[in-house]
C-alpha atoms as a PDB file:
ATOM      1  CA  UNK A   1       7.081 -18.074   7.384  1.00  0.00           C
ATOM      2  CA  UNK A   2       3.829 -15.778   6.914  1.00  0.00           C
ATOM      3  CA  UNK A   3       5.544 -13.605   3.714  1.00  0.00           C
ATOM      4  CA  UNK A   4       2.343 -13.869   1.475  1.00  0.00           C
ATOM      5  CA  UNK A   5       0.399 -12.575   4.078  1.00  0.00           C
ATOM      6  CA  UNK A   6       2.203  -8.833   3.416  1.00  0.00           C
ATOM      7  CA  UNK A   7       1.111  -8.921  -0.562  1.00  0.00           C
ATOM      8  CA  UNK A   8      -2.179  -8.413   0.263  1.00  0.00           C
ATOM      9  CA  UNK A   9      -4.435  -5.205   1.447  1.00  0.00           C
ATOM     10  CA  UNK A  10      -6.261  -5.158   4.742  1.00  0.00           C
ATOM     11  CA  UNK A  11      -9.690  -4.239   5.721  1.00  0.00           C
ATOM     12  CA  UNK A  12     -10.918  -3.532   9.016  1.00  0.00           C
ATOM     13  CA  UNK A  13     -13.862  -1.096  10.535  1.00  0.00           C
ATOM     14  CA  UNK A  14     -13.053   1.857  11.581  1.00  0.00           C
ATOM     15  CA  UNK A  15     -15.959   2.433  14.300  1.00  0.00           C
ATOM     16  CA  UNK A  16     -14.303  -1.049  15.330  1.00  0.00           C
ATOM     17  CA  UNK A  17     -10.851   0.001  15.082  1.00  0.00           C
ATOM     18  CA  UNK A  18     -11.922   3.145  17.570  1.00  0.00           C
ATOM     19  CA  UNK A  19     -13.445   0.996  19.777  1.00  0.00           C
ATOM     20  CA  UNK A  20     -10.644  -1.526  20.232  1.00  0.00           C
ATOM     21  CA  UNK A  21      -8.242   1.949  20.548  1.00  0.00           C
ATOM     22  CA  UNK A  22     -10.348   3.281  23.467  1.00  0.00           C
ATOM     23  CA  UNK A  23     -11.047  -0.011  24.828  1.00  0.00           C
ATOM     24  CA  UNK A  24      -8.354  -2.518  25.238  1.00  0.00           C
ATOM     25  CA  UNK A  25      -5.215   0.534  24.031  1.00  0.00           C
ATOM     26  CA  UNK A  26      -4.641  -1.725  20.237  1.00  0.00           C
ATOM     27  CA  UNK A  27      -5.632  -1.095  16.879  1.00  0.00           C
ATOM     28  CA  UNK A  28      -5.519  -3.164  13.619  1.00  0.00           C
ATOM     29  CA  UNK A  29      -2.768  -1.150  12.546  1.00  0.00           C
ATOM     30  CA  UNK A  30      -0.724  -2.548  15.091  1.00  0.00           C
ATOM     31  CA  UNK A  31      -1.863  -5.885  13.423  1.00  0.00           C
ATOM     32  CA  UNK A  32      -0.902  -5.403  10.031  1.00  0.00           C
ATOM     33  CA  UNK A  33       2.610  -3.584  11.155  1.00  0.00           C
ATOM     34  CA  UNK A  34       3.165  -7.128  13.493  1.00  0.00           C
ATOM     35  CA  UNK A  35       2.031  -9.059   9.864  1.00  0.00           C
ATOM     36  CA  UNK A  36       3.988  -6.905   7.879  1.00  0.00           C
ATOM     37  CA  UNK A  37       7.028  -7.344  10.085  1.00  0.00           C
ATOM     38  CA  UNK A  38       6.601 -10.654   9.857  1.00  0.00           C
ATOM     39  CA  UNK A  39       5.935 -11.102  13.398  1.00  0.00           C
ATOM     40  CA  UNK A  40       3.388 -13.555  13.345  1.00  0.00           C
ATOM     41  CA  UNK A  41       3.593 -16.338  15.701  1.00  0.00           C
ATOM     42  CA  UNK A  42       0.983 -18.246  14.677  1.00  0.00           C
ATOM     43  CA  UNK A  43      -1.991 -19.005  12.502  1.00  0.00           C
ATOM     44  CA  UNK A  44      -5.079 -21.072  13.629  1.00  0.00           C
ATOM     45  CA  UNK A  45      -7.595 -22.159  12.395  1.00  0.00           C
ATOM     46  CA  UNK A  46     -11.047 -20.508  13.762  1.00  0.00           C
ATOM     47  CA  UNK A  47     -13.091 -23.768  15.171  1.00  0.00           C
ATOM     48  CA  UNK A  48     -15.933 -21.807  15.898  1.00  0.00           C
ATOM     49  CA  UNK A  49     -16.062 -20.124  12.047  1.00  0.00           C
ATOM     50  CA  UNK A  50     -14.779 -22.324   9.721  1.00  0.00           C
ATOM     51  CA  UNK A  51     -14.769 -19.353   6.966  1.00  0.00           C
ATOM     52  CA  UNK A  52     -12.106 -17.673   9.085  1.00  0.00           C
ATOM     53  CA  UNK A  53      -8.380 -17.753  10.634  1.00  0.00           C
ATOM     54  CA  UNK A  54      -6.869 -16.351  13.291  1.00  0.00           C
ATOM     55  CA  UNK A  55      -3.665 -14.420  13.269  1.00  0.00           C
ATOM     56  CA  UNK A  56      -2.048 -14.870  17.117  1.00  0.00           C
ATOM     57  CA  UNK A  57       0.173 -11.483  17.395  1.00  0.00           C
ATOM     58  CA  UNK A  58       2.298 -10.029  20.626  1.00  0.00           C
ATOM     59  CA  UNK A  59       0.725  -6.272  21.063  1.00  0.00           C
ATOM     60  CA  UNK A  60       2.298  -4.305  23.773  1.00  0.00           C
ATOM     61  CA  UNK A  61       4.053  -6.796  25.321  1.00  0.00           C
ATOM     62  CA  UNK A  62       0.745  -9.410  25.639  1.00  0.00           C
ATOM     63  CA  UNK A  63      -0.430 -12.034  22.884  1.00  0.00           C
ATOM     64  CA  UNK A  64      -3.526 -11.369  21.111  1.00  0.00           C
ATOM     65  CA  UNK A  65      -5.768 -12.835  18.745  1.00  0.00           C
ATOM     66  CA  UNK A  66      -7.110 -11.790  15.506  1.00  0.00           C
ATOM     67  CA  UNK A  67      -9.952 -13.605  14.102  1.00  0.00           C
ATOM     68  CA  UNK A  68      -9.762 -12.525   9.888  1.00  0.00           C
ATOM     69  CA  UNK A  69     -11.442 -13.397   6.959  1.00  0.00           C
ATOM     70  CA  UNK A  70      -8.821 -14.055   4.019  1.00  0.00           C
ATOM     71  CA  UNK A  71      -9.690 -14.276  -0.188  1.00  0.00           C
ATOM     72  CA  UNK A  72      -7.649 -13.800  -3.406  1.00  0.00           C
ATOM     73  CA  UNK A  73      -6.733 -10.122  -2.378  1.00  0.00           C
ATOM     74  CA  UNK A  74      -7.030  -9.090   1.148  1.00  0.00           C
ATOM     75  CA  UNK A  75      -7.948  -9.716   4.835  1.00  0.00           C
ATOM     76  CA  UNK A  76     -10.687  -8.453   6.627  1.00  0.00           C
ATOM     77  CA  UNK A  77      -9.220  -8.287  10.545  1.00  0.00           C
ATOM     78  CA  UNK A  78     -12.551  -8.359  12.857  1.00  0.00           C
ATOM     79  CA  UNK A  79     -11.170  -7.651  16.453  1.00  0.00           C
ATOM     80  CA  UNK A  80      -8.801  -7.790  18.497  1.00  0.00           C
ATOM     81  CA  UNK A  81      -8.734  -9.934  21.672  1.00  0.00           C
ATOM     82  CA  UNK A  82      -6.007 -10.738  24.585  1.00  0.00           C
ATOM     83  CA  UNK A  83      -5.290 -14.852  25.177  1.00  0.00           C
ATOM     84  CA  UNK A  84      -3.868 -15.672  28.879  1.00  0.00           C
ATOM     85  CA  UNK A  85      -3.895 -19.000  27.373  1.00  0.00           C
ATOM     86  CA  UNK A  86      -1.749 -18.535  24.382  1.00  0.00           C
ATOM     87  CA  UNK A  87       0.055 -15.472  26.419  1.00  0.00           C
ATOM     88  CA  UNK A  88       1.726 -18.632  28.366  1.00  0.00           C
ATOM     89  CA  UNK A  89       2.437 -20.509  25.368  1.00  0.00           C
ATOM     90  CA  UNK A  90       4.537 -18.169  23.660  1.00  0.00           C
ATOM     91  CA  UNK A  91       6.287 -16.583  26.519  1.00  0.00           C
ATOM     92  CA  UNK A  92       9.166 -14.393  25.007  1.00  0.00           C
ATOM     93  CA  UNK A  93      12.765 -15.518  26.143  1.00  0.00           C
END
């Protein structure tokens, strides 16, 4: 459904990345192996910035989101951040 998404390159700071690692135990490489995998199960839109999307992602056994900034060539992930909300919508089976 997402299989564009993995012809791109990914971009991401590492101070953030180490901070998300220590912090909440996920990393954006978890991200782009979920995106690679094509394990995406869902894309919104970001109401609060319009310039960005927001992958929604199961990481260790919880759904996150994360926000991104997308052009021509590659996404920017920003962070990484749990959803009770959307954990209940996509409950796995």
């Amino acid at each position: 459904m997402y299989s564009n998404i993995v012809m791109k390159s990914f971009k991401w700071s590492e101070r953030k990345n180490k901070i998300l690692q220590a912090g909440r135990g996920v990393s954006f490489e978890d991200v782009m192996e979920e995106i690679a995998e094509g394990r995406v199960l869902d894309m919104l839109v970001n109401t609060n910035h319009s310039e960005q999307i927001i992958y929604v992602v199961r990481l260790n056994g919880y759904v996150h989101c994360v926000p991104a900034e997308e052009n021509e060539d590659s996404i920017r992930l920003i962070t990484i951040y749990p959803s009770r909300k959307l954990n209940s919508r996509y409950k796995e089976s």
